[in-house]
PDB file of N, CA and C in Angstrom:
ATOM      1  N   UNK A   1     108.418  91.284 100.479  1.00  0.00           N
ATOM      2  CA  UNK A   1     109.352  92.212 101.089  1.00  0.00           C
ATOM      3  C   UNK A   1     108.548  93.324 101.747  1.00  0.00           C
ATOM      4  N   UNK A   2     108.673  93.628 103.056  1.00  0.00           N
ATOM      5  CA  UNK A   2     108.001  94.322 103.916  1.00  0.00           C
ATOM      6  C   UNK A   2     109.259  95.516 104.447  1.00  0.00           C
ATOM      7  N   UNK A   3     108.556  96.896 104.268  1.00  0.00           N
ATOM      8  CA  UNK A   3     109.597  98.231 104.768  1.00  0.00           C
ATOM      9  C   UNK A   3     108.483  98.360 106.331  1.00  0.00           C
ATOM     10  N   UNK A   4     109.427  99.068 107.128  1.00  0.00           N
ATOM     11  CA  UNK A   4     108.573  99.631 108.353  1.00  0.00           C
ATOM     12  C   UNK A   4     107.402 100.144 107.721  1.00  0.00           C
ATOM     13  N   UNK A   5     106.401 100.127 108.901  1.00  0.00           N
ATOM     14  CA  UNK A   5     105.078 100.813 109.226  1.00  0.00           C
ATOM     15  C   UNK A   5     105.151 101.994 107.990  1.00  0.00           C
ATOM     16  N   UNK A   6     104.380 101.634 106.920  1.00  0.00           N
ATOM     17  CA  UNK A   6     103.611 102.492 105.881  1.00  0.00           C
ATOM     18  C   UNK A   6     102.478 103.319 105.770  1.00  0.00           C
ATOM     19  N   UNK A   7     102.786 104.580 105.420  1.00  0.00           N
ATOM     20  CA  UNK A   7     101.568 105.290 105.895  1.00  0.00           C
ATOM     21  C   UNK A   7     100.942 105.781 104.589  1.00  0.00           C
ATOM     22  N   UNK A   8      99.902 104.998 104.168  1.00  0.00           N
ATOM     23  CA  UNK A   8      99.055 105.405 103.261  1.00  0.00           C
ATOM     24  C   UNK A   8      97.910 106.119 103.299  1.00  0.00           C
ATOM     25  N   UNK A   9      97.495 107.287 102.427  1.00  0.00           N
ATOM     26  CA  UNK A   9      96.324 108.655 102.826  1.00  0.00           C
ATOM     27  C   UNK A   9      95.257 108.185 102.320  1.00  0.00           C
ATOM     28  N   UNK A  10      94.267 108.027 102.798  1.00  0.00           N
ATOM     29  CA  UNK A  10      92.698 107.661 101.948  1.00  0.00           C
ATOM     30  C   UNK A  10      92.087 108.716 102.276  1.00  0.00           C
ATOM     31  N   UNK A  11      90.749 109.148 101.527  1.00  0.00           N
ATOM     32  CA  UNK A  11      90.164 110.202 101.334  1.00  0.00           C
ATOM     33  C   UNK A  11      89.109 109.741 102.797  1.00  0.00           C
ATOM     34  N   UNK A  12      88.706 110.434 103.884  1.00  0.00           N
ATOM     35  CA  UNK A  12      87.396 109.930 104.264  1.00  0.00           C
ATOM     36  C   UNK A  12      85.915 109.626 103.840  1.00  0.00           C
ATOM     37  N   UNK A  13      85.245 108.470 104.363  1.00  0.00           N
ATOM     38  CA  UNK A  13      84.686 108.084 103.711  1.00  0.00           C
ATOM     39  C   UNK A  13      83.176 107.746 104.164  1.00  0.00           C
ATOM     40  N   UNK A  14      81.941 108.245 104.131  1.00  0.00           N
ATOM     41  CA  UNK A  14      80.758 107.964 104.636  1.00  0.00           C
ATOM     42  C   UNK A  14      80.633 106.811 104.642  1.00  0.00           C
ATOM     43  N   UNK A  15      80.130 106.282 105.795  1.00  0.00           N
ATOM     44  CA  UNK A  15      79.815 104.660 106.290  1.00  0.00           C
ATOM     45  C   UNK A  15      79.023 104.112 104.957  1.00  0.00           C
ATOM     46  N   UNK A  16      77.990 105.290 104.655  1.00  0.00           N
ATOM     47  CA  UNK A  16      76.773 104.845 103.912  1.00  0.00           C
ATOM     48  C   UNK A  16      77.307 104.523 102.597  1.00  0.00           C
ATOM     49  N   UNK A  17      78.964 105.430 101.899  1.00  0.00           N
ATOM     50  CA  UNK A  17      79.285 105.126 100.757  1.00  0.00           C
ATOM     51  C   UNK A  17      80.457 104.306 101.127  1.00  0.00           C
ATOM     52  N   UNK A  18      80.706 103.366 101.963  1.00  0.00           N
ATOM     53  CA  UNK A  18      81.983 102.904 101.954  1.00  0.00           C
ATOM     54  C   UNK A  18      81.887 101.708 101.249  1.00  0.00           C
ATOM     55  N   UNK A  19      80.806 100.779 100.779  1.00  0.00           N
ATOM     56  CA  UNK A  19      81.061  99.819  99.936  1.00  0.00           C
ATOM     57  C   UNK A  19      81.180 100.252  98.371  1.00  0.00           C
ATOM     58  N   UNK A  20      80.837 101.363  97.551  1.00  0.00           N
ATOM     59  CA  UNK A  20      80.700 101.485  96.906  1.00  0.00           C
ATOM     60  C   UNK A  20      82.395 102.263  96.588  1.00  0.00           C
ATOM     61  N   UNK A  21      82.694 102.983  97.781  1.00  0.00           N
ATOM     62  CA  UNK A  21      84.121 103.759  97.724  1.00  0.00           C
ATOM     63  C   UNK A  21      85.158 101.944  97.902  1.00  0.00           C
ATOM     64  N   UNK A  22      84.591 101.214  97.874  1.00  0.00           N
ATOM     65  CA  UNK A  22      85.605 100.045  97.965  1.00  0.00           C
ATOM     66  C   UNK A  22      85.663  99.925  97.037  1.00  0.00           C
ATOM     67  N   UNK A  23      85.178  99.792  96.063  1.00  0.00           N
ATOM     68  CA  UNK A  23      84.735  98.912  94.908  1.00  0.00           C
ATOM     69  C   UNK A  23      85.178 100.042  93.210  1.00  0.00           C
ATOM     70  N   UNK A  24      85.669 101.134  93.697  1.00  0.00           N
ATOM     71  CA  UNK A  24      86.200 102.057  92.923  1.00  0.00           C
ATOM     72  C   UNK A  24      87.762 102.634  93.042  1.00  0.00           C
ATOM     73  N   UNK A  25      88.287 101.882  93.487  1.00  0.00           N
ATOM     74  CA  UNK A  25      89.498 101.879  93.035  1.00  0.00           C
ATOM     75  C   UNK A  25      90.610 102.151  94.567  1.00  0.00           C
ATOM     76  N   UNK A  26      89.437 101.421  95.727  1.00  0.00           N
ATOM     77  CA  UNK A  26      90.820 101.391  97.144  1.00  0.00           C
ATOM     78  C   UNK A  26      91.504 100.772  97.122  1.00  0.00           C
ATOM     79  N   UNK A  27      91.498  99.044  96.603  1.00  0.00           N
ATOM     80  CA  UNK A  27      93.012  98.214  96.655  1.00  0.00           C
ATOM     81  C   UNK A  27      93.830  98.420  95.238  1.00  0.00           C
ATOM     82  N   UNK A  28      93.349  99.440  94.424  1.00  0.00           N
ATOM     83  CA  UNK A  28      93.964  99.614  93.443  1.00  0.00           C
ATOM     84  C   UNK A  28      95.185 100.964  93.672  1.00  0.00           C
ATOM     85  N   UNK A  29      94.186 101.600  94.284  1.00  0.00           N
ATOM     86  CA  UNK A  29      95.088 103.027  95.005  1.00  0.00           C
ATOM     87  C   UNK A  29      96.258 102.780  95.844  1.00  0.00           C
ATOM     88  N   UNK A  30      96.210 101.675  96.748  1.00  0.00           N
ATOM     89  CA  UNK A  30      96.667 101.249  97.929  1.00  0.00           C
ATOM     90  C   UNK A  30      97.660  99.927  96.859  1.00  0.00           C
ATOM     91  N   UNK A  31      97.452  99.370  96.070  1.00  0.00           N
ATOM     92  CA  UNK A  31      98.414  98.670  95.566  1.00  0.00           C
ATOM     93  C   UNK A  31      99.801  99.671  94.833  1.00  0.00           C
ATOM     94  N   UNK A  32      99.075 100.374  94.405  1.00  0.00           N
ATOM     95  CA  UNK A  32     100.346 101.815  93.494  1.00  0.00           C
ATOM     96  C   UNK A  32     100.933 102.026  94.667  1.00  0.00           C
ATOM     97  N   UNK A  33     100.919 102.104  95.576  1.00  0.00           N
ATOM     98  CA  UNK A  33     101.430 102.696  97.361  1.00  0.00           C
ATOM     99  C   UNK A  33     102.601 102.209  97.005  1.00  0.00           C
ATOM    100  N   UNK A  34     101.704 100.825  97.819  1.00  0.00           N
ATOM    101  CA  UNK A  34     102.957  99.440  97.941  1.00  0.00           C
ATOM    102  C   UNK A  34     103.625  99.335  96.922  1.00  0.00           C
ATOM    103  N   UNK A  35     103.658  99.056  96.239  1.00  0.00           N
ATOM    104  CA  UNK A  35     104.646  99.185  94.976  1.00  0.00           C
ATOM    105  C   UNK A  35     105.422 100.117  94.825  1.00  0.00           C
ATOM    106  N   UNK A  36     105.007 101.402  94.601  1.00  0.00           N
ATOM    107  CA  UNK A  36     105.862 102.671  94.477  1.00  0.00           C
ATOM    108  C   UNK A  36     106.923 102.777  96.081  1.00  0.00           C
ATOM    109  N   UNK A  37     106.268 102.351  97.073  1.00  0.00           N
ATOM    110  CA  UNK A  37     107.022 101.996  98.187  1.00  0.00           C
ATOM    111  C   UNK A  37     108.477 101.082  98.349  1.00  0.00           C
ATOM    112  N   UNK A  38     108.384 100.027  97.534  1.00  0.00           N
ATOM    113  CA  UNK A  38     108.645  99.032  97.298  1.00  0.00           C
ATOM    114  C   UNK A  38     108.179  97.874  99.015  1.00  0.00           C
ATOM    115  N   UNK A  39     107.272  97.960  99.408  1.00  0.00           N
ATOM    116  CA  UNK A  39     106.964  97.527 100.504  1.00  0.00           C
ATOM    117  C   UNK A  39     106.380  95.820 100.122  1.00  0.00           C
ATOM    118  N   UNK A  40     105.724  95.814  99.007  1.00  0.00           N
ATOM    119  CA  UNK A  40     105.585  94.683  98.603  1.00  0.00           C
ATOM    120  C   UNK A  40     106.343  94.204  96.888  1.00  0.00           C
ATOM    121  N   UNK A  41     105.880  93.045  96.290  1.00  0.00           N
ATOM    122  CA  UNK A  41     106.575  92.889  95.506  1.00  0.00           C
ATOM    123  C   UNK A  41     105.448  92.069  94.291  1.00  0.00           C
ATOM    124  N   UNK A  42     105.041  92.679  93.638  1.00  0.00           N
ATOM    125  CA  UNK A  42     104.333  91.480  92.609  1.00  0.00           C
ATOM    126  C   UNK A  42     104.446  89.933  92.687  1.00  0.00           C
ATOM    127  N   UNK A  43     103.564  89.484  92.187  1.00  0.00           N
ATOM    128  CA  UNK A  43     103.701  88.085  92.375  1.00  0.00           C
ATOM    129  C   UNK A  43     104.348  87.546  90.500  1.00  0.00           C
ATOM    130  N   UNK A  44     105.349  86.498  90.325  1.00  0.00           N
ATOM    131  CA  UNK A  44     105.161  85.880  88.564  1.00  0.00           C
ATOM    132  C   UNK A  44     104.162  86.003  88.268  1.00  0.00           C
ATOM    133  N   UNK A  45     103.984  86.714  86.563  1.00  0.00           N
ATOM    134  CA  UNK A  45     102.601  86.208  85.936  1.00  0.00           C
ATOM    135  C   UNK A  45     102.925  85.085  85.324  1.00  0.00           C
ATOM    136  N   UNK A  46     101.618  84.195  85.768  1.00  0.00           N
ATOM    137  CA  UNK A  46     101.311  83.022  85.159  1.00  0.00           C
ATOM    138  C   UNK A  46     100.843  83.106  83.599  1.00  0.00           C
ATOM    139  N   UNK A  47     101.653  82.397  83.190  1.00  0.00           N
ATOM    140  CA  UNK A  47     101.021  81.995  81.433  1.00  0.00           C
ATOM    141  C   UNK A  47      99.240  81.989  81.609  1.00  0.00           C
ATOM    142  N   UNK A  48      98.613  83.095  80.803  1.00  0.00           N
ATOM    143  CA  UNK A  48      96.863  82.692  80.604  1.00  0.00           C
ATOM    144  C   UNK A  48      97.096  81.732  79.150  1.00  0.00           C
ATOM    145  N   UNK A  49      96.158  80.953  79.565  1.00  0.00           N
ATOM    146  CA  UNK A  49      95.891  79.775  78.837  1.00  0.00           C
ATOM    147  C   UNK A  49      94.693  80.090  78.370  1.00  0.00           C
ATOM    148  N   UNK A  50      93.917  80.702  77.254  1.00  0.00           N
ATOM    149  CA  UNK A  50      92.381  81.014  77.352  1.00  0.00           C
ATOM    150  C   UNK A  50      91.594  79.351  76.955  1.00  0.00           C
ATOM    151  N   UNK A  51      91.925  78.603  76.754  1.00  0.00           N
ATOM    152  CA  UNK A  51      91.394  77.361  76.631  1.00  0.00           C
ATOM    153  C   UNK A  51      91.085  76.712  78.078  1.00  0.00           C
ATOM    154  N   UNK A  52      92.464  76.735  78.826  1.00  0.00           N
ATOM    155  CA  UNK A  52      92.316  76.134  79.828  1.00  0.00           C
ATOM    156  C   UNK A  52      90.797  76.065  80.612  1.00  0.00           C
ATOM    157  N   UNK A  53      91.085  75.274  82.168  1.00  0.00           N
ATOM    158  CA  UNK A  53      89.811  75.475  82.970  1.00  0.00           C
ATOM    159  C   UNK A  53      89.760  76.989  83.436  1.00  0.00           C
ATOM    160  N   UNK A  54      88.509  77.261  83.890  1.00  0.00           N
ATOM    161  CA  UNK A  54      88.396  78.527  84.169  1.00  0.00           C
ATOM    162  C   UNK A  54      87.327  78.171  85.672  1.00  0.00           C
ATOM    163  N   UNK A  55      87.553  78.755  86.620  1.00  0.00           N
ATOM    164  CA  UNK A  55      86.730  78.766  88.523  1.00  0.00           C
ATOM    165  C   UNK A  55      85.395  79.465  87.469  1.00  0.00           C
ATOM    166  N   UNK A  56      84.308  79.318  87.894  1.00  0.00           N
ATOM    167  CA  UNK A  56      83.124  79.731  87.993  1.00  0.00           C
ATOM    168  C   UNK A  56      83.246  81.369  88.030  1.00  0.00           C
ATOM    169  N   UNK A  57      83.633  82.138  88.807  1.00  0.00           N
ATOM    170  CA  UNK A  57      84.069  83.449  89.012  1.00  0.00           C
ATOM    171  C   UNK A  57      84.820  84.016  87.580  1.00  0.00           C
ATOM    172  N   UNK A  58      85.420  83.292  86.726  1.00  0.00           N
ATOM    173  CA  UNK A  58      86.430  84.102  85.974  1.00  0.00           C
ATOM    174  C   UNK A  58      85.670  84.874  85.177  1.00  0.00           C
ATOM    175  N   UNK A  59      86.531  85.883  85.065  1.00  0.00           N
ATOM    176  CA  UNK A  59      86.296  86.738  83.690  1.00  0.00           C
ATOM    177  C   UNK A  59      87.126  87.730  83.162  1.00  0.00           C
ATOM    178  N   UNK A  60      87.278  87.043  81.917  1.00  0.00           N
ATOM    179  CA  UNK A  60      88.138  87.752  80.616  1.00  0.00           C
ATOM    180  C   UNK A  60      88.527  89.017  80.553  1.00  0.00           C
ATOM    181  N   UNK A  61      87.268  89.576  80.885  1.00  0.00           N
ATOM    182  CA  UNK A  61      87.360  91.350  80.394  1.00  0.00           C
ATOM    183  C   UNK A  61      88.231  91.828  81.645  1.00  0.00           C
ATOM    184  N   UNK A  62      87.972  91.268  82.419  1.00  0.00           N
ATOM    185  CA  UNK A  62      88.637  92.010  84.200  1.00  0.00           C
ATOM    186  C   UNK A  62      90.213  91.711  83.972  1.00  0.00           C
ATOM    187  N   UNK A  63      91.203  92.630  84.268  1.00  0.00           N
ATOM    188  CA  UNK A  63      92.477  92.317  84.361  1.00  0.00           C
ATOM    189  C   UNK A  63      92.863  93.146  85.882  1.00  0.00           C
ATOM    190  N   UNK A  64      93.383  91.811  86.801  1.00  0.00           N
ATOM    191  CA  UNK A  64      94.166  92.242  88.261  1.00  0.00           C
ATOM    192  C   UNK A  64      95.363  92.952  87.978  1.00  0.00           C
ATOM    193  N   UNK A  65      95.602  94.360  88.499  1.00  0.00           N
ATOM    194  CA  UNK A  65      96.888  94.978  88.682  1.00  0.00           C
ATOM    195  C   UNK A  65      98.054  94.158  89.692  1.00  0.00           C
ATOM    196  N   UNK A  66      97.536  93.259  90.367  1.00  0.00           N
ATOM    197  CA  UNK A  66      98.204  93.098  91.219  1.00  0.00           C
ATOM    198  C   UNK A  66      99.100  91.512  90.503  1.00  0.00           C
ATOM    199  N   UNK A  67      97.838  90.592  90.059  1.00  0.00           N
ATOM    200  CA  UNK A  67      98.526  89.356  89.191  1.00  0.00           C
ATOM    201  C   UNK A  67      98.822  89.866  87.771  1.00  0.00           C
ATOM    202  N   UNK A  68      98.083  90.870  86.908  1.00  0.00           N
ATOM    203  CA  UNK A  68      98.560  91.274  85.582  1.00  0.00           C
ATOM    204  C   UNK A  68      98.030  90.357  84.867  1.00  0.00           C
ATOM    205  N   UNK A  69      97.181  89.722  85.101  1.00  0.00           N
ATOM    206  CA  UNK A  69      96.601  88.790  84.379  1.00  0.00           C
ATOM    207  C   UNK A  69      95.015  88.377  84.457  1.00  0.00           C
ATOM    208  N   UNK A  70      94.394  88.120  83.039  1.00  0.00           N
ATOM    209  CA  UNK A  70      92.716  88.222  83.368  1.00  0.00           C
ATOM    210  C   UNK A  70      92.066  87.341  84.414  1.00  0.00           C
ATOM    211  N   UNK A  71      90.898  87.512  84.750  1.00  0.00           N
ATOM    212  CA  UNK A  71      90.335  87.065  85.395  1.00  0.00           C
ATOM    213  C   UNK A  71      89.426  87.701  86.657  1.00  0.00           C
ATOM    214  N   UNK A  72      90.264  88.293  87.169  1.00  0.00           N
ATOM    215  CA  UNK A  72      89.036  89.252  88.065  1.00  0.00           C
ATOM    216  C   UNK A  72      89.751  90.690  88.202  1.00  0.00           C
ATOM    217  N   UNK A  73      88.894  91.486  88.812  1.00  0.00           N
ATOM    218  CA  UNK A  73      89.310  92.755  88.850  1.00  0.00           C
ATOM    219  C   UNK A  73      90.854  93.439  90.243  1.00  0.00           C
ATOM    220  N   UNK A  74      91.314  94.361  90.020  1.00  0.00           N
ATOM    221  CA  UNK A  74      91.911  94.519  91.648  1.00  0.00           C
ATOM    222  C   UNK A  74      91.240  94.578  92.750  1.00  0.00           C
ATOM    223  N   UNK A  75      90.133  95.466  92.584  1.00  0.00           N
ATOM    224  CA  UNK A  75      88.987  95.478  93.763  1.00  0.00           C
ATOM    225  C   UNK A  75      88.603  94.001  94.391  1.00  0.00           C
ATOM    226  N   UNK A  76      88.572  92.986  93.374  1.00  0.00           N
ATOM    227  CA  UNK A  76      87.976  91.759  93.767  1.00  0.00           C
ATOM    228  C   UNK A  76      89.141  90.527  94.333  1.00  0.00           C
ATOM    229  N   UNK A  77      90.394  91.504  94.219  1.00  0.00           N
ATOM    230  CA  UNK A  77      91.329  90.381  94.049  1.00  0.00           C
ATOM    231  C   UNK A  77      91.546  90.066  95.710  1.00  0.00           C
ATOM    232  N   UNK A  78      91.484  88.614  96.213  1.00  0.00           N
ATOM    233  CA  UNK A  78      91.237  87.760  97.464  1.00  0.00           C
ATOM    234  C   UNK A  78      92.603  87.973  97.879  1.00  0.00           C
ATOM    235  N   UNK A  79      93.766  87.668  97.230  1.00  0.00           N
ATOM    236  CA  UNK A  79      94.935  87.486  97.050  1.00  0.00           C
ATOM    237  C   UNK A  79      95.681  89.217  97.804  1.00  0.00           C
ATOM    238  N   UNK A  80      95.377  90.029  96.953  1.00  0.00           N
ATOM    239  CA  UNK A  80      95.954  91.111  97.417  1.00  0.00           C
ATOM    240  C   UNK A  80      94.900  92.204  98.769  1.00  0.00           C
ATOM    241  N   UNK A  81      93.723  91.447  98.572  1.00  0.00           N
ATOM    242  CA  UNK A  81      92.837  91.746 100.101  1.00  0.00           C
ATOM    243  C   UNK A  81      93.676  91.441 101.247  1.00  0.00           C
ATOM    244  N   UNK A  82      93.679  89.909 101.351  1.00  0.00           N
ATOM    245  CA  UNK A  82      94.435  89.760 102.355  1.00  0.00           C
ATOM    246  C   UNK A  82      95.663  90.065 102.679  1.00  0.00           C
ATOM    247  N   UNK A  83      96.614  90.507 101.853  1.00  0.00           N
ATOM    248  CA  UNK A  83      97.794  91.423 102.296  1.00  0.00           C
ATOM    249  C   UNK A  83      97.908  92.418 102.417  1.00  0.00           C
ATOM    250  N   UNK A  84      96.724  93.321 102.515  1.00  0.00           N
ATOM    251  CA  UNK A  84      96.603  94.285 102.388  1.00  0.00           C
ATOM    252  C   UNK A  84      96.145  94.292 104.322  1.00  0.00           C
ATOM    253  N   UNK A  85      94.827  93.653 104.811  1.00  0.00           N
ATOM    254  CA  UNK A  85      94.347  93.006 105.895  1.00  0.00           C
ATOM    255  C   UNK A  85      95.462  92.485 106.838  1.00  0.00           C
ATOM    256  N   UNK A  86      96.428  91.751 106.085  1.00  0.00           N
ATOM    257  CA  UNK A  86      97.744  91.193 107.097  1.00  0.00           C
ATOM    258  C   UNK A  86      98.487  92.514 107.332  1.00  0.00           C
ATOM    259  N   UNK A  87      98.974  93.271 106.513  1.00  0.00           N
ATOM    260  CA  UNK A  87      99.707  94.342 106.875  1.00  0.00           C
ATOM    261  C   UNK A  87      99.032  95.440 107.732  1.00  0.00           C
ATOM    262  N   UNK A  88      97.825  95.480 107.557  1.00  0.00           N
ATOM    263  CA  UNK A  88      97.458  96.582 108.875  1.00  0.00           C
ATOM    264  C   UNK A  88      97.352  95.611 110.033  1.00  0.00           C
ATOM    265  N   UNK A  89      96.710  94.490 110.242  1.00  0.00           N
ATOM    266  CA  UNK A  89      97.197  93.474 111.583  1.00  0.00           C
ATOM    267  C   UNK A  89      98.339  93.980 112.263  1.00  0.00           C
ATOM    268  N   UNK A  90      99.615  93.920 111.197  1.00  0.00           N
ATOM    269  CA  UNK A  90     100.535  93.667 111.672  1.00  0.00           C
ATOM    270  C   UNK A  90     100.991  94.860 112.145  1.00  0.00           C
ATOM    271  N   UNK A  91     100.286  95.653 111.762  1.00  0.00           N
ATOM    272  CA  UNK A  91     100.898  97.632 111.966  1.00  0.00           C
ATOM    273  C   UNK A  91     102.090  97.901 111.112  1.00  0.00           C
ATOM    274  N   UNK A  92     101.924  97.018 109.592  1.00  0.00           N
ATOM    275  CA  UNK A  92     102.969  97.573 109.284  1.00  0.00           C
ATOM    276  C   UNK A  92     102.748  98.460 107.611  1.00  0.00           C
ATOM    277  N   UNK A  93     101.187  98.800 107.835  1.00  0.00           N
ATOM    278  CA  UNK A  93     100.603  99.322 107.385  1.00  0.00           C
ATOM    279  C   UNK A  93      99.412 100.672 107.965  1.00  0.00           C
ATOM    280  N   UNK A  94      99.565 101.565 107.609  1.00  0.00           N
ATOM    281  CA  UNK A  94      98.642 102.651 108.678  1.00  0.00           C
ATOM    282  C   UNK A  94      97.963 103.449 107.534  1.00  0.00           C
ATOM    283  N   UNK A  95      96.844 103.457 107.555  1.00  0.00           N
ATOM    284  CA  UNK A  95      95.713 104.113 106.762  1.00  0.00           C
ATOM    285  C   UNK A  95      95.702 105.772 107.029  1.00  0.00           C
ATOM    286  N   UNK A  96      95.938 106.906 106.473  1.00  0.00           N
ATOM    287  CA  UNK A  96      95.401 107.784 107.079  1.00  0.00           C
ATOM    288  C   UNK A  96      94.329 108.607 106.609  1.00  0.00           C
ATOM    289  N   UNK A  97      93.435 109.528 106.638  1.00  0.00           N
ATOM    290  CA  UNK A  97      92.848 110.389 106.136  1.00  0.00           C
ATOM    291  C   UNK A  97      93.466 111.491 105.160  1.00  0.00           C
ATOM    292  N   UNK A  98      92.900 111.277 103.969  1.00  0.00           N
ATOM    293  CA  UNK A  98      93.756 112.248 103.260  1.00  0.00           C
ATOM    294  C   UNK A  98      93.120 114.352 103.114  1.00  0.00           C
ATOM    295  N   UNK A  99      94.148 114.887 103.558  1.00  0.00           N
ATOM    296  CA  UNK A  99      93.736 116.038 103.621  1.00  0.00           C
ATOM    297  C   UNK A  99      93.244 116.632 102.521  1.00  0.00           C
ATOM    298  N   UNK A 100      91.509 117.395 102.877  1.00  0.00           N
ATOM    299  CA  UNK A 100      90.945 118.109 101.720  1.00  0.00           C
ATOM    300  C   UNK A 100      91.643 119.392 101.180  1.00  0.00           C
ATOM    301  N   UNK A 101      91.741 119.542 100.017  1.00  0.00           N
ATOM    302  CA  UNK A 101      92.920 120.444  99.385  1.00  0.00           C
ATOM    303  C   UNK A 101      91.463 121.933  99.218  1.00  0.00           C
TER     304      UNK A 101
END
């Protein structure tokens, strides 16, 4: 479920620290948005099976905000990258600079 063009505030960010400012909590920040927006919508959590198979990548300790379930982190999650990537495509997402207080 998609609302008009969303305007979410990010802090600016030095080129030199922008992988490291990824990796600390932007699709996690930007998922509370969408949600609190209601612009998107969680996906079912799937039953974890800890026996089951597990991808090469998994891990236990990491829990996705976005699936609610272990396995990798929000930062890492492929799943909510790319909707995150489709919605600014589409402009129905707009990034802005968030003002220093």
């Amino acid at each position: 479920v998609l609302l008009p063009r969303q305007s979410i505030k990010v802090k600016e960010v030095p080129s030199s620290s922008l992988s490291s400012y990824l990796y600390t909590g932007f699709y996690t920040k930007i998922l509370r948005q969408l949600i609190q927006s209601s612009s998107i919508s969680l996906p079912p959590i799937k039953p974890y099976n800890p026996k089951g198979f597990k991808p090469s990548w998994f891990n236990s300790d990491l829990i996705c905000a976005y699936h609610r379930t272990p396995g990798h982190d929000t930062e890492g999650c492929k799943a909510l990258q790319s909707i995150v990537n489709n919605l600014l495509e589409e402009s129905d997402l707009l990034l802005e600079e968030e003002e220093e207080q």
